[in-house]
C-alpha atoms as a PDB file:
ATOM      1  CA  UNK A   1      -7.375  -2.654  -7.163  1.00  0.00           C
ATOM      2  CA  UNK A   2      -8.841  -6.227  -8.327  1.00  0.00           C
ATOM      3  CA  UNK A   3     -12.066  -5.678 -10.125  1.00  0.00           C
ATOM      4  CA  UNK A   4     -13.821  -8.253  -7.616  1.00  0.00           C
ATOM      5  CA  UNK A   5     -12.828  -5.697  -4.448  1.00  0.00           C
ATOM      6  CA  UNK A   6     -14.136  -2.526  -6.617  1.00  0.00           C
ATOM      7  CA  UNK A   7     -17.244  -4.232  -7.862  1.00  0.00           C
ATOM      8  CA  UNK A   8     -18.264  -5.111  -4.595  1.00  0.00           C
ATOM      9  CA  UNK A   9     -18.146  -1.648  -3.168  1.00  0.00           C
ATOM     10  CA  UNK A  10     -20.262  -0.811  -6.532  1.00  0.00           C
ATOM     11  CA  UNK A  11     -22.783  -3.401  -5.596  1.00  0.00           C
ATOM     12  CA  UNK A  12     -23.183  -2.364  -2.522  1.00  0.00           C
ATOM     13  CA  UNK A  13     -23.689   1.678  -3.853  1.00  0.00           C
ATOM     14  CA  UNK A  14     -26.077   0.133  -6.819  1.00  0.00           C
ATOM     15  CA  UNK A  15     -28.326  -1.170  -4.225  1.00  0.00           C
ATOM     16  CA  UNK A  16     -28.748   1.528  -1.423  1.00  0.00           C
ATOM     17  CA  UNK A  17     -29.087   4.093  -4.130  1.00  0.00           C
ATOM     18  CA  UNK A  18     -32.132   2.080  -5.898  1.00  0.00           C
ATOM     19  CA  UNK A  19     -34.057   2.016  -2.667  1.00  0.00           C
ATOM     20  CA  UNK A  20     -33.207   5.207  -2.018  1.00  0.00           C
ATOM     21  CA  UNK A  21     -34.095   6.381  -5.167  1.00  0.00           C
ATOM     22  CA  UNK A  22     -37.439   4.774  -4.561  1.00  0.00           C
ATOM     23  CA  UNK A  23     -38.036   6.085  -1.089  1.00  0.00           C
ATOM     24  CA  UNK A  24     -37.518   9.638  -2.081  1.00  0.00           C
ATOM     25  CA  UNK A  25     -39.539  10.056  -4.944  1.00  0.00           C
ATOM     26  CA  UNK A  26     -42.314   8.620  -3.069  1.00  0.00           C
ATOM     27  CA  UNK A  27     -41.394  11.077   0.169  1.00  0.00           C
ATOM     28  CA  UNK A  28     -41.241  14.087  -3.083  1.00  0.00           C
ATOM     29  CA  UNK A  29     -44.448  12.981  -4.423  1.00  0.00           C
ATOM     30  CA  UNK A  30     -46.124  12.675  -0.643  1.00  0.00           C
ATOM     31  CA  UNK A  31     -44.424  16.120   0.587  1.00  0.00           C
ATOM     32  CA  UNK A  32     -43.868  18.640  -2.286  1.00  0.00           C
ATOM     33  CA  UNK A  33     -40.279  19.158  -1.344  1.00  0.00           C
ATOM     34  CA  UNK A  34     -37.806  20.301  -3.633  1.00  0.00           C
ATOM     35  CA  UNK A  35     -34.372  19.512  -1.914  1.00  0.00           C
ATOM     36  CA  UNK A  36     -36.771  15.574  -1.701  1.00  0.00           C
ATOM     37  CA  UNK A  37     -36.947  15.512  -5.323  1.00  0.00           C
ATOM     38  CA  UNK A  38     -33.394  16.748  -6.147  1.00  0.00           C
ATOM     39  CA  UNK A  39     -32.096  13.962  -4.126  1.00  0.00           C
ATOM     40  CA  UNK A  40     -34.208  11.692  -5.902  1.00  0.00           C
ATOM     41  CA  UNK A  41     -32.870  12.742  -8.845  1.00  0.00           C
ATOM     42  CA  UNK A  42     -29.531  12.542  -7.201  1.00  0.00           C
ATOM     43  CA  UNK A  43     -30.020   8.926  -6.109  1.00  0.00           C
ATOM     44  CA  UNK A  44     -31.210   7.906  -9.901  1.00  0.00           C
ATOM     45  CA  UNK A  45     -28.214   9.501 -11.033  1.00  0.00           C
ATOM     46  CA  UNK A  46     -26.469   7.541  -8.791  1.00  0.00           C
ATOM     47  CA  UNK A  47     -27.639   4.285  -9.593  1.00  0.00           C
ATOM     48  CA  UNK A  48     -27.116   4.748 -13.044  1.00  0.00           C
ATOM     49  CA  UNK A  49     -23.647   5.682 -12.477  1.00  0.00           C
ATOM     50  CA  UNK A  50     -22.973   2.036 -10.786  1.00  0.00           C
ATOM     51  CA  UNK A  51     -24.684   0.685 -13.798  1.00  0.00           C
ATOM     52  CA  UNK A  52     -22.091   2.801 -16.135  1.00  0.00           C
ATOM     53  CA  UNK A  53     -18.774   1.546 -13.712  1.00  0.00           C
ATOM     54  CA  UNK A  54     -20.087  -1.876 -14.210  1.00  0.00           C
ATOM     55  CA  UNK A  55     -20.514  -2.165 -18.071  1.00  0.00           C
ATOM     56  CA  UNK A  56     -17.026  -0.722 -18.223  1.00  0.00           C
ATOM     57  CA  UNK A  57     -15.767  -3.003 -16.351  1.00  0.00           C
ATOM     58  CA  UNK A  58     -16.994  -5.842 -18.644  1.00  0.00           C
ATOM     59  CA  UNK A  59     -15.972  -4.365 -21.745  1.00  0.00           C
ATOM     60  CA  UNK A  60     -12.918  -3.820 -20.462  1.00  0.00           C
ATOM     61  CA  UNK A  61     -12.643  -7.522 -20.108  1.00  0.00           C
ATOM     62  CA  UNK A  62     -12.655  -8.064 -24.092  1.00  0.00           C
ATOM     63  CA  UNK A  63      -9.905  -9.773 -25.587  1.00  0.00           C
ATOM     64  CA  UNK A  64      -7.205  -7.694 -27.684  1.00  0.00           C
ATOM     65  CA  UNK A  65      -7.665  -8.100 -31.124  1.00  0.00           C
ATOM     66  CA  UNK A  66      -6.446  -6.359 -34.081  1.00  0.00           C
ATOM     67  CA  UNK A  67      -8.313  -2.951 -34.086  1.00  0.00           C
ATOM     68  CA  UNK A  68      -6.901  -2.983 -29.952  1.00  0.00           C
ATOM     69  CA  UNK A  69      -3.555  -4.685 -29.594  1.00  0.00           C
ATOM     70  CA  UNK A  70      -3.134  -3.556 -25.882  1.00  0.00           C
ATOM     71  CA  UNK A  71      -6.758  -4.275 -25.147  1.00  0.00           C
ATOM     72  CA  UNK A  72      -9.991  -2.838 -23.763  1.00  0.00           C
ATOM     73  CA  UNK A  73      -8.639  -2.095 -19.949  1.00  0.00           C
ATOM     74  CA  UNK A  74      -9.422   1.905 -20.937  1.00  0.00           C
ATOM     75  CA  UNK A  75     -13.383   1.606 -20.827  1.00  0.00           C
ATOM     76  CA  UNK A  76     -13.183   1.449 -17.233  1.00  0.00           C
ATOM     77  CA  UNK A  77     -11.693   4.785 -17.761  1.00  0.00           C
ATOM     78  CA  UNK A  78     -14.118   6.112 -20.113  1.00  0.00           C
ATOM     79  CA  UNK A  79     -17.183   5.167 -18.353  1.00  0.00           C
ATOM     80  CA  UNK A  80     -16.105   6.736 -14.901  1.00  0.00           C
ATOM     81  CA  UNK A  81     -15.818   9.641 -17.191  1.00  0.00           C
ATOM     82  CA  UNK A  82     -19.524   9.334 -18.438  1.00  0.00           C
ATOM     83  CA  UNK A  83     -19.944   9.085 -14.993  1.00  0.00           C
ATOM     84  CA  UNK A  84     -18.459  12.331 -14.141  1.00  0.00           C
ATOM     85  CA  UNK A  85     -20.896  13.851 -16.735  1.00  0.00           C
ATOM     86  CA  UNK A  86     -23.771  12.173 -15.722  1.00  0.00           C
ATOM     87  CA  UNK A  87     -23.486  13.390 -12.326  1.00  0.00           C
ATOM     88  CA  UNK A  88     -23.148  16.995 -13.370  1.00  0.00           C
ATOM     89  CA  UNK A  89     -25.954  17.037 -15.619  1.00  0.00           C
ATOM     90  CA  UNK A  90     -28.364  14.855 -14.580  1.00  0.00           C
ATOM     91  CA  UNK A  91     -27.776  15.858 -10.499  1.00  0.00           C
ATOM     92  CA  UNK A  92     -26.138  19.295 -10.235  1.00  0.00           C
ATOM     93  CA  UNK A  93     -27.641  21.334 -13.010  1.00  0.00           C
ATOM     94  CA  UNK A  94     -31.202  19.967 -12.208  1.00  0.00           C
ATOM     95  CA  UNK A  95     -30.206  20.675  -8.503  1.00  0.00           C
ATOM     96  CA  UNK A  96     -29.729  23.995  -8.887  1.00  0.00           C
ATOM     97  CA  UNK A  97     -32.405  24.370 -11.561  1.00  0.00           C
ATOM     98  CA  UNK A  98     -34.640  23.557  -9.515  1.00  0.00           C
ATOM     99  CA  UNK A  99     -33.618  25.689  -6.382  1.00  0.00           C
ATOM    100  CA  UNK A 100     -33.427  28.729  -7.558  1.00  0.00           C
ATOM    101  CA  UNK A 101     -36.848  27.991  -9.046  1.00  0.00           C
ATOM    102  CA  UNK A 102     -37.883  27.272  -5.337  1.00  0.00           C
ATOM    103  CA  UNK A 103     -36.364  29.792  -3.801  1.00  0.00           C
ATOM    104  CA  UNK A 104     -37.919  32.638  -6.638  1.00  0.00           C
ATOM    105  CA  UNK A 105     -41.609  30.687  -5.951  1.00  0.00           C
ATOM    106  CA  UNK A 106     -41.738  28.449  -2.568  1.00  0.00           C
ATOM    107  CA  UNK A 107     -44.470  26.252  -2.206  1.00  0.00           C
ATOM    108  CA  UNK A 108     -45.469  24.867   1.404  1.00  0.00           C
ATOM    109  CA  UNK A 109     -44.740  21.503   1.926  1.00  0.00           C
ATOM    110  CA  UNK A 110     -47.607  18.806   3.069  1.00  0.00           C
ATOM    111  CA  UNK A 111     -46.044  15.986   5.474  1.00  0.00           C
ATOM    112  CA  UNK A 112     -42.973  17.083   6.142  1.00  0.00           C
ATOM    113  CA  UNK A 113     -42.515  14.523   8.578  1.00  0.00           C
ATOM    114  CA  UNK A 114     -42.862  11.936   5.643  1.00  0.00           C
ATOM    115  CA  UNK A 115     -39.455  13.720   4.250  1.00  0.00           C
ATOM    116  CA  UNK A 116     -37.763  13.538   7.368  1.00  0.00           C
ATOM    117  CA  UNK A 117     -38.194   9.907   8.174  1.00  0.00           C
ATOM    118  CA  UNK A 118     -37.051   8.869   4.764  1.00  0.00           C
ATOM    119  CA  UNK A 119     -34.126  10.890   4.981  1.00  0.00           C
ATOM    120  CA  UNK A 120     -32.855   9.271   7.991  1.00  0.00           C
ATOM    121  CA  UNK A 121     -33.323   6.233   6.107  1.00  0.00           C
ATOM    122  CA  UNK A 122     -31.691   7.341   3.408  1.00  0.00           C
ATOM    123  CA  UNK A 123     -28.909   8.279   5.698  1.00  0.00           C
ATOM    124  CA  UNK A 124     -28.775   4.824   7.153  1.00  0.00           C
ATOM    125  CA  UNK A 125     -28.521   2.999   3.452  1.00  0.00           C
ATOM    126  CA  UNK A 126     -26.025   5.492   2.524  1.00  0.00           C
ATOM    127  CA  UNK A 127     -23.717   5.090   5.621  1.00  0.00           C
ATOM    128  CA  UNK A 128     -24.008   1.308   4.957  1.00  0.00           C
ATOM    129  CA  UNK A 129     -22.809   1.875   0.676  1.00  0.00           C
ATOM    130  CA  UNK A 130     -20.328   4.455   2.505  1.00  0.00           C
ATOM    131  CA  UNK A 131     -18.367   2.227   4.481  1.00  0.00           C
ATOM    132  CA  UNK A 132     -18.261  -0.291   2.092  1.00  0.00           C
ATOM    133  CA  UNK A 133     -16.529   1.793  -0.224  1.00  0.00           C
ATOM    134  CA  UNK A 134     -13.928   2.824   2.746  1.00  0.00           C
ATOM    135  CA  UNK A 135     -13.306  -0.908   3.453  1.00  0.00           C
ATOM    136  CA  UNK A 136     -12.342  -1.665   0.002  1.00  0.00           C
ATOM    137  CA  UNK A 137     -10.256   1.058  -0.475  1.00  0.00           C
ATOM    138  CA  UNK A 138      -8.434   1.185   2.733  1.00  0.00           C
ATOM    139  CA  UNK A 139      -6.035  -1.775   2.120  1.00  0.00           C
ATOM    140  CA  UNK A 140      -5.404   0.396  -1.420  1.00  0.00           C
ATOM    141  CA  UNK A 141      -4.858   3.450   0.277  1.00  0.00           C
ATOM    142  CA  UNK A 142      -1.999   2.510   2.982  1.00  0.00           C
ATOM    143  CA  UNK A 143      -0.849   5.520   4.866  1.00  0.00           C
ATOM    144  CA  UNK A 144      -2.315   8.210   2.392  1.00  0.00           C
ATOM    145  CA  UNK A 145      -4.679  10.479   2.902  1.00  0.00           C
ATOM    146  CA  UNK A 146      -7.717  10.193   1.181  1.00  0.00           C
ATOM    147  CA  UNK A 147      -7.538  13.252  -0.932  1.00  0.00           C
ATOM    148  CA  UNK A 148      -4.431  11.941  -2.238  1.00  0.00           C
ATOM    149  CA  UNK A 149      -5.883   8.214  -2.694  1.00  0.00           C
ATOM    150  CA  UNK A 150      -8.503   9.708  -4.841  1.00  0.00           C
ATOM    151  CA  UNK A 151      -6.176  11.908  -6.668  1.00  0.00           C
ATOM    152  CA  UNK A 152      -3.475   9.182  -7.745  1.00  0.00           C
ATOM    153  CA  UNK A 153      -5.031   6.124  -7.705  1.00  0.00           C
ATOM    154  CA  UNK A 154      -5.345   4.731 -11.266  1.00  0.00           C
ATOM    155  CA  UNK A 155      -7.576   2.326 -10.586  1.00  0.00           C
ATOM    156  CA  UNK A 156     -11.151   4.794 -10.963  1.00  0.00           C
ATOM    157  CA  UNK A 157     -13.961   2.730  -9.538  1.00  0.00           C
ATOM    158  CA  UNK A 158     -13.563   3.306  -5.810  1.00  0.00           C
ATOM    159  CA  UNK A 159     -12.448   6.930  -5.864  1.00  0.00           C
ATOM    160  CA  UNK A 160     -15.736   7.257  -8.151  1.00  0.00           C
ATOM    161  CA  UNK A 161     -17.669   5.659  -5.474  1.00  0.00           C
ATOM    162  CA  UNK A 162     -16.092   7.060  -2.532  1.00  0.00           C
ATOM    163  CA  UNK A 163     -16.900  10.627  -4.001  1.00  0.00           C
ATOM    164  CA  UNK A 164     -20.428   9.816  -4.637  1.00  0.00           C
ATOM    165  CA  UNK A 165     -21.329   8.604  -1.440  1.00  0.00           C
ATOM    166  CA  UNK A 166     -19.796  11.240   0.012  1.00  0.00           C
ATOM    167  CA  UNK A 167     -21.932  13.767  -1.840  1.00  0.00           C
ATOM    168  CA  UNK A 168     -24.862  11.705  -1.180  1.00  0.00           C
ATOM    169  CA  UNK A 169     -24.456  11.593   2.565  1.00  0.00           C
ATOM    170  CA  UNK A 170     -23.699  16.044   2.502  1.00  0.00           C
ATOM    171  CA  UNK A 171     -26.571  16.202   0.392  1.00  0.00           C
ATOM    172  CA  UNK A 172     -28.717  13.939   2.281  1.00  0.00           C
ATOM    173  CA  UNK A 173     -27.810  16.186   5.758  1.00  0.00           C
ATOM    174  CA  UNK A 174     -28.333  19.460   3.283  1.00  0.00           C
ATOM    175  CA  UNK A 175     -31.885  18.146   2.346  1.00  0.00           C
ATOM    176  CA  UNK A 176     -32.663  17.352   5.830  1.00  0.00           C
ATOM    177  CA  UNK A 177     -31.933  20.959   6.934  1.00  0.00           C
ATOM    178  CA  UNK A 178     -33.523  22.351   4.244  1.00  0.00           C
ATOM    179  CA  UNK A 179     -36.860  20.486   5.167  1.00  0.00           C
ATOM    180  CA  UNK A 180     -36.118  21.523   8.672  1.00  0.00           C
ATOM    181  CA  UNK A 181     -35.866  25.106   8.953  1.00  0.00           C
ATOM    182  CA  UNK A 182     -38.347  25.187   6.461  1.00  0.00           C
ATOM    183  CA  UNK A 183     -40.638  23.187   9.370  1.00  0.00           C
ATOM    184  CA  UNK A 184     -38.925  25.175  11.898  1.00  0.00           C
ATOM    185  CA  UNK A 185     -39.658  28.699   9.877  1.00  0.00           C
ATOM    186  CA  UNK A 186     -42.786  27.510   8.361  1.00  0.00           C
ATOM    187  CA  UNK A 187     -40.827  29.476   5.573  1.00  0.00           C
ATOM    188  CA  UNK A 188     -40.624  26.654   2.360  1.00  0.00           C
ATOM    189  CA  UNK A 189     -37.695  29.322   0.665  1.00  0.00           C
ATOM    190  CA  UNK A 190     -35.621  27.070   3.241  1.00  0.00           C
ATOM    191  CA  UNK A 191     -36.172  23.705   1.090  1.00  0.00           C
ATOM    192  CA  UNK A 192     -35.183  25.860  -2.194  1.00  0.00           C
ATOM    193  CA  UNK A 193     -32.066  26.858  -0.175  1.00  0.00           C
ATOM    194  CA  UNK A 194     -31.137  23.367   0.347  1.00  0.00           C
ATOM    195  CA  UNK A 195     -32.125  22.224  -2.962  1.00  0.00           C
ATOM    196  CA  UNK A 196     -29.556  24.673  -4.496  1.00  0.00           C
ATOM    197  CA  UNK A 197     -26.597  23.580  -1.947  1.00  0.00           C
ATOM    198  CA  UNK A 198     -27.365  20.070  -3.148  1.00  0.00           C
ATOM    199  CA  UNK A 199     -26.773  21.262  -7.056  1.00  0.00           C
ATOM    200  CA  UNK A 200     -23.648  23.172  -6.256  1.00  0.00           C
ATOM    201  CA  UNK A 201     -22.098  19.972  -3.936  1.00  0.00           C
ATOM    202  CA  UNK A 202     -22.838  17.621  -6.816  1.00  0.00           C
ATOM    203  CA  UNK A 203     -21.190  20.227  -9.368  1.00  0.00           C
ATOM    204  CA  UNK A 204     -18.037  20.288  -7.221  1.00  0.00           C
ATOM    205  CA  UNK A 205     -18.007  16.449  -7.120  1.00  0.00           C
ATOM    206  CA  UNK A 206     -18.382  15.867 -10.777  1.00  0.00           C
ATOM    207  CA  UNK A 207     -16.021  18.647 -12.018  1.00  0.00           C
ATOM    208  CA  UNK A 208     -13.055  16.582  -9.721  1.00  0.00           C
ATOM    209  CA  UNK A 209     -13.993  13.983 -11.125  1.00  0.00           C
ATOM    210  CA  UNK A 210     -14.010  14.959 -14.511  1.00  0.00           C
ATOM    211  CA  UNK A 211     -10.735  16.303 -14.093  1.00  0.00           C
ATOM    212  CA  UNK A 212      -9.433  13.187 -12.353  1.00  0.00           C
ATOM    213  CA  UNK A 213     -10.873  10.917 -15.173  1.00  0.00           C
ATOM    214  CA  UNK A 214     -10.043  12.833 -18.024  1.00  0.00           C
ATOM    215  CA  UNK A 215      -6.471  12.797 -17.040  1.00  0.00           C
ATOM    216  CA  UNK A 216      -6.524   9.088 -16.290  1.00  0.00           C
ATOM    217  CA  UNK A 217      -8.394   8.962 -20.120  1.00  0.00           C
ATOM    218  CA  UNK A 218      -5.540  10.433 -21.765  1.00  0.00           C
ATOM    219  CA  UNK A 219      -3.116   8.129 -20.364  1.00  0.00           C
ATOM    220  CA  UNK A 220      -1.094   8.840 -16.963  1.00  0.00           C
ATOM    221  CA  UNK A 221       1.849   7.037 -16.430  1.00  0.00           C
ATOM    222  CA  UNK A 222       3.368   4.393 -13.418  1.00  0.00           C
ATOM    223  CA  UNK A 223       3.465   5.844  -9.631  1.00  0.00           C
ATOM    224  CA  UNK A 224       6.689   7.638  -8.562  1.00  0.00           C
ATOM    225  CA  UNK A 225       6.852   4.397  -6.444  1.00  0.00           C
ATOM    226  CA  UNK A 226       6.423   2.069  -9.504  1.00  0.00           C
ATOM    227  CA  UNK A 227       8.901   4.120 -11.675  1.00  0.00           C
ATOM    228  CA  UNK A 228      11.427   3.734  -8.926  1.00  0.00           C
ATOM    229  CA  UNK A 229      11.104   0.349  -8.690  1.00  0.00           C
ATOM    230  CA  UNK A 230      10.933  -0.331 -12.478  1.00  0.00           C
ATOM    231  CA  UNK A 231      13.921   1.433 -12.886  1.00  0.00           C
ATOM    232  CA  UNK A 232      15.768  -0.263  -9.948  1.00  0.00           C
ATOM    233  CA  UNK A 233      15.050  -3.471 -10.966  1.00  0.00           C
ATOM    234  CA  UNK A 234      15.464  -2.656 -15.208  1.00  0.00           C
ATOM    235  CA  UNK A 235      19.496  -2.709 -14.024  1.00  0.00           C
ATOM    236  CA  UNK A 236      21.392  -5.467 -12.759  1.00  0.00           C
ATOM    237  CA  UNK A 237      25.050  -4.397 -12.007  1.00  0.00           C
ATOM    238  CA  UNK A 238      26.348  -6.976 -14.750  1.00  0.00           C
ATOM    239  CA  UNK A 239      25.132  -6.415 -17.387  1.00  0.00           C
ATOM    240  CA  UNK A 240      22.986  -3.470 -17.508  1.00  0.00           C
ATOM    241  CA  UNK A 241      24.748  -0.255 -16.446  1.00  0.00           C
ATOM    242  CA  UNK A 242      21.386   2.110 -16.543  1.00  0.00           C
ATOM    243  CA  UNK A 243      18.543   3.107 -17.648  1.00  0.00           C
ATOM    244  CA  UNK A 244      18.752   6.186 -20.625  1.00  0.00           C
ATOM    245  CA  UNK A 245      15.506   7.020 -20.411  1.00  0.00           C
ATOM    246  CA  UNK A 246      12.052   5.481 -19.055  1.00  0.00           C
ATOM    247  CA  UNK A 247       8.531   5.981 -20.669  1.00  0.00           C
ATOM    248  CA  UNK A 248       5.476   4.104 -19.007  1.00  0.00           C
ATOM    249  CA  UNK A 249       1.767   4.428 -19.223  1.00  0.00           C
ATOM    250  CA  UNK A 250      -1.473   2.928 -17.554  1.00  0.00           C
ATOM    251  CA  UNK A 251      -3.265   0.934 -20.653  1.00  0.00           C
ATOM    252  CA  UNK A 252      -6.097   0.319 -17.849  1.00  0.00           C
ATOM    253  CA  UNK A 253      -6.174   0.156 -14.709  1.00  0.00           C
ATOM    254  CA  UNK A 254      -4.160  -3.018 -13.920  1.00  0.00           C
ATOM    255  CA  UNK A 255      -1.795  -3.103 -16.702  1.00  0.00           C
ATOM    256  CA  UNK A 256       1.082  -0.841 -17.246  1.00  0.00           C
ATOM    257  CA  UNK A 257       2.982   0.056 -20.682  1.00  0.00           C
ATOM    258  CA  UNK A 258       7.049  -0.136 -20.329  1.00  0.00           C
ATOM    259  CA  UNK A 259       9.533   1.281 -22.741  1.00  0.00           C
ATOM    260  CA  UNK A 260      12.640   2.225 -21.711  1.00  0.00           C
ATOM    261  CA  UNK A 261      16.289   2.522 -23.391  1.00  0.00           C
ATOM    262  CA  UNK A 262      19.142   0.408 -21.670  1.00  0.00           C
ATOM    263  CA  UNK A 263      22.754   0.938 -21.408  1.00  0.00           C
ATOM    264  CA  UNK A 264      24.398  -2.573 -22.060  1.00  0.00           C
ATOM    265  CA  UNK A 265      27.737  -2.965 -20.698  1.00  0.00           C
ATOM    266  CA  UNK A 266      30.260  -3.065 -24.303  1.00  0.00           C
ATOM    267  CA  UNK A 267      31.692  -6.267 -25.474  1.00  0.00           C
ATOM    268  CA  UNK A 268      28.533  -8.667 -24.794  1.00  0.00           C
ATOM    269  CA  UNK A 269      27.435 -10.983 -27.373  1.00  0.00           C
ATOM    270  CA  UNK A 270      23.875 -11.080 -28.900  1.00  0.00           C
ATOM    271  CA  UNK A 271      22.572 -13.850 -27.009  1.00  0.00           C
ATOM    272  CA  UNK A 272      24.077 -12.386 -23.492  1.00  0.00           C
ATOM    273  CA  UNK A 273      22.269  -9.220 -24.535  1.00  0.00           C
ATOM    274  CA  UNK A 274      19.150 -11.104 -25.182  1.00  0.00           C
ATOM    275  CA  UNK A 275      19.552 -13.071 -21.662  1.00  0.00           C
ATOM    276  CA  UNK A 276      20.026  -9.901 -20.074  1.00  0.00           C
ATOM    277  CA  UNK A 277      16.604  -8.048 -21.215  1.00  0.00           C
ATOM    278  CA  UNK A 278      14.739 -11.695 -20.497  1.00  0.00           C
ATOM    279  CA  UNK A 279      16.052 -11.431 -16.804  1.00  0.00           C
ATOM    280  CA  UNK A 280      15.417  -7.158 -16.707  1.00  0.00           C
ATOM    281  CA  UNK A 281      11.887  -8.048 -17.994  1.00  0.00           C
ATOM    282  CA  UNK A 282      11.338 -10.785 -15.294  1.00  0.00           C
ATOM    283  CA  UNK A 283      12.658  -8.692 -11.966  1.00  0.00           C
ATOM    284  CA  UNK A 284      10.204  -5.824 -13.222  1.00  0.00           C
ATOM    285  CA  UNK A 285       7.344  -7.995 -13.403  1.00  0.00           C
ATOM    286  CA  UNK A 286       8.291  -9.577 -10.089  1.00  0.00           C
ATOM    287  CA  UNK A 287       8.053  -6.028  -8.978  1.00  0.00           C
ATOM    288  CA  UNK A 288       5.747  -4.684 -10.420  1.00  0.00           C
ATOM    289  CA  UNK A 289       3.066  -7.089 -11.626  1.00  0.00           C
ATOM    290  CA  UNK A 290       0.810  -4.440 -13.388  1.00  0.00           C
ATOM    291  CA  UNK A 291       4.281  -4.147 -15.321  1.00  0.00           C
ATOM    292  CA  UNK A 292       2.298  -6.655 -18.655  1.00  0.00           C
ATOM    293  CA  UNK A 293       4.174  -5.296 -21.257  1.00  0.00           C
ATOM    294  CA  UNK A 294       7.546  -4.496 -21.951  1.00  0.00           C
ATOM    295  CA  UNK A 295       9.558  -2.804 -24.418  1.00  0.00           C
ATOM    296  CA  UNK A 296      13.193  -2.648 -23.660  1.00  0.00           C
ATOM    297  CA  UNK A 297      15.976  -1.101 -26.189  1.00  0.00           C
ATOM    298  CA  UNK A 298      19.345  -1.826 -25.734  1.00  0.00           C
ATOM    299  CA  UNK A 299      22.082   0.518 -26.667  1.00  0.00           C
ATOM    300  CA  UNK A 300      25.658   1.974 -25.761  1.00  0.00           C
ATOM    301  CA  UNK A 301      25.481   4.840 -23.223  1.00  0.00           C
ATOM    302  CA  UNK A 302      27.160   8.058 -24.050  1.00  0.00           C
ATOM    303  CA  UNK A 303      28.015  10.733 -22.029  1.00  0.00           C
ATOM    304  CA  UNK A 304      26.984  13.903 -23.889  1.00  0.00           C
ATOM    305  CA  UNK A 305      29.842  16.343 -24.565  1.00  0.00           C
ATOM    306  CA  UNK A 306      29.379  20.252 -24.068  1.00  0.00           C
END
């Protein structure tokens, strides 16, 4: 994923959710709802969280220098994560704070109507951030499902924003029930009900994504397509018999870490050896062009002996 193509789809998020934000504490302050002012909070936490994928990706565009020889590319890493955590405490634990609280002591709501129109509002600004997210990621995602786009891509921006809206669409239709039946009823335990499916959607959201971050925090390494095609094009029939062994890792999300041991066919000078990594180095990159740096060390392969 280019930065321009996930930055866009976090524009477009940033926006709808500060409106929305907006909207909703206004429709909270007008209604007295509970399951309102969770997705309030929801949508702040939201917005903030664009903010957060944004600065990382501008430190992440910092030079290396000597304290980070392979470069910055990891805060966009690091601030999904802070994402991750700002989404389960700031949404979910106030979410569910806040509807058991409801549920133990309803209040009636005043204007429910109020809630309901800016809810379908909401719905409408969210649908609009939602689909942006699923055009930019589409191209990315090929012939995978979704689930499996979010779980292996390495680039963490649009399955961070993809989740989100997602969460903030179920919890925008969980809201509007809850204010609902609650209208429908004239029982207000209904908005606590809905508050409290809000917290526990948003905790479900954030803990994948804390697990998905964390993992891409600590380093994860090339695709099982990239490592095939690393190692396919590492050997050249001539001059390098095969690859020993094979190490790689993400250093962010658009350059990949190489280091792999090469069997060198016997009897080649220096300087054919050296020709031969130059030209191993170049197919990979051809390849694989998130392939920046590579470490290649020739040596003799031996078969091992029982």
């Amino acid at each position: 994923m280019s930065a321009g193509g996930g930055k866009k789809a976090i524009l477009a998020a940033l926006s709808a959710n500060a409106g929305i934000a907006v909207a909703k504490f206004v429709g909270a302050a007008i209604t007295g709802s509970a399951s309102m002012l969770a997705e309030a909070v929801h949508s702040v936490a939201d917005t903030s969280n664009q903010g957060l994928l944004l600065l990382g990706q501008k430190r992440a565009e910092q030079e290396a220098d000597e304290l980070h020889p392979f470069g910055y590319g990891r805060n966009r890493y690091f601030y999904s994560f802070v994402v991750a955590l700002v989404l389960f405490t700031l949404g979910s634990i106030y979410a569910i704070y806040e509807g058991i609280h409801k549920i133990q002591h309803p209040e009636e709501l005043s204007s429910p109507i109020v809630a309901i129109v800016i809810l379908l509002i909401a719905i409408g600004l969210e649908s609009y951030s939602f689909m942006t997210a699923v055009k930019e990621s589409t191209p990315l995602k090929g012939n995978s499902s979704w689930w499996r786009f979010i779980r292996t891509s390495r680039s963490p921006e649009l399955p961070v924003v993809l989740l989100e809206d997602t969460g903030a669409l179920v919890g925008l239709i969980l809201a509007f029930a809850g204010v609902g039946l609650t209208m429908l009823t004239d029982d207000p335990v209904w908005d606590g009900v809905g508050t409290l499916a809000i917290g526990l959607l948003l905790g479900v959201i954030a803990v994948i994504l804390i697990i998905e971050m964390q993992s891409l925090l600590i380093g994860e390494g090339a695709t099982p397509e990239e490592d095939r095609l690393i190692r396919s094009n590492l050997v050249d029939g001539n001059k390098i018999d095969r690859v020993i062994h094979l190490k790689t890792q993400y250093m962010g999300p658009e350059e990949i870490l190489v280091a792999a041991k090469i069997a060198i066919v016997p009897g080649l000078e220096i300087a054919d050896i050296a020709d031969a990594i130059d030209a191993a180095e170049a197919r990979v990159r051809d390849a694989v062009p998130a392939a920046r740096v590579i470490y290649l060390e020739p040596d003799l392969y031996r078969r091992q002996t029982v």
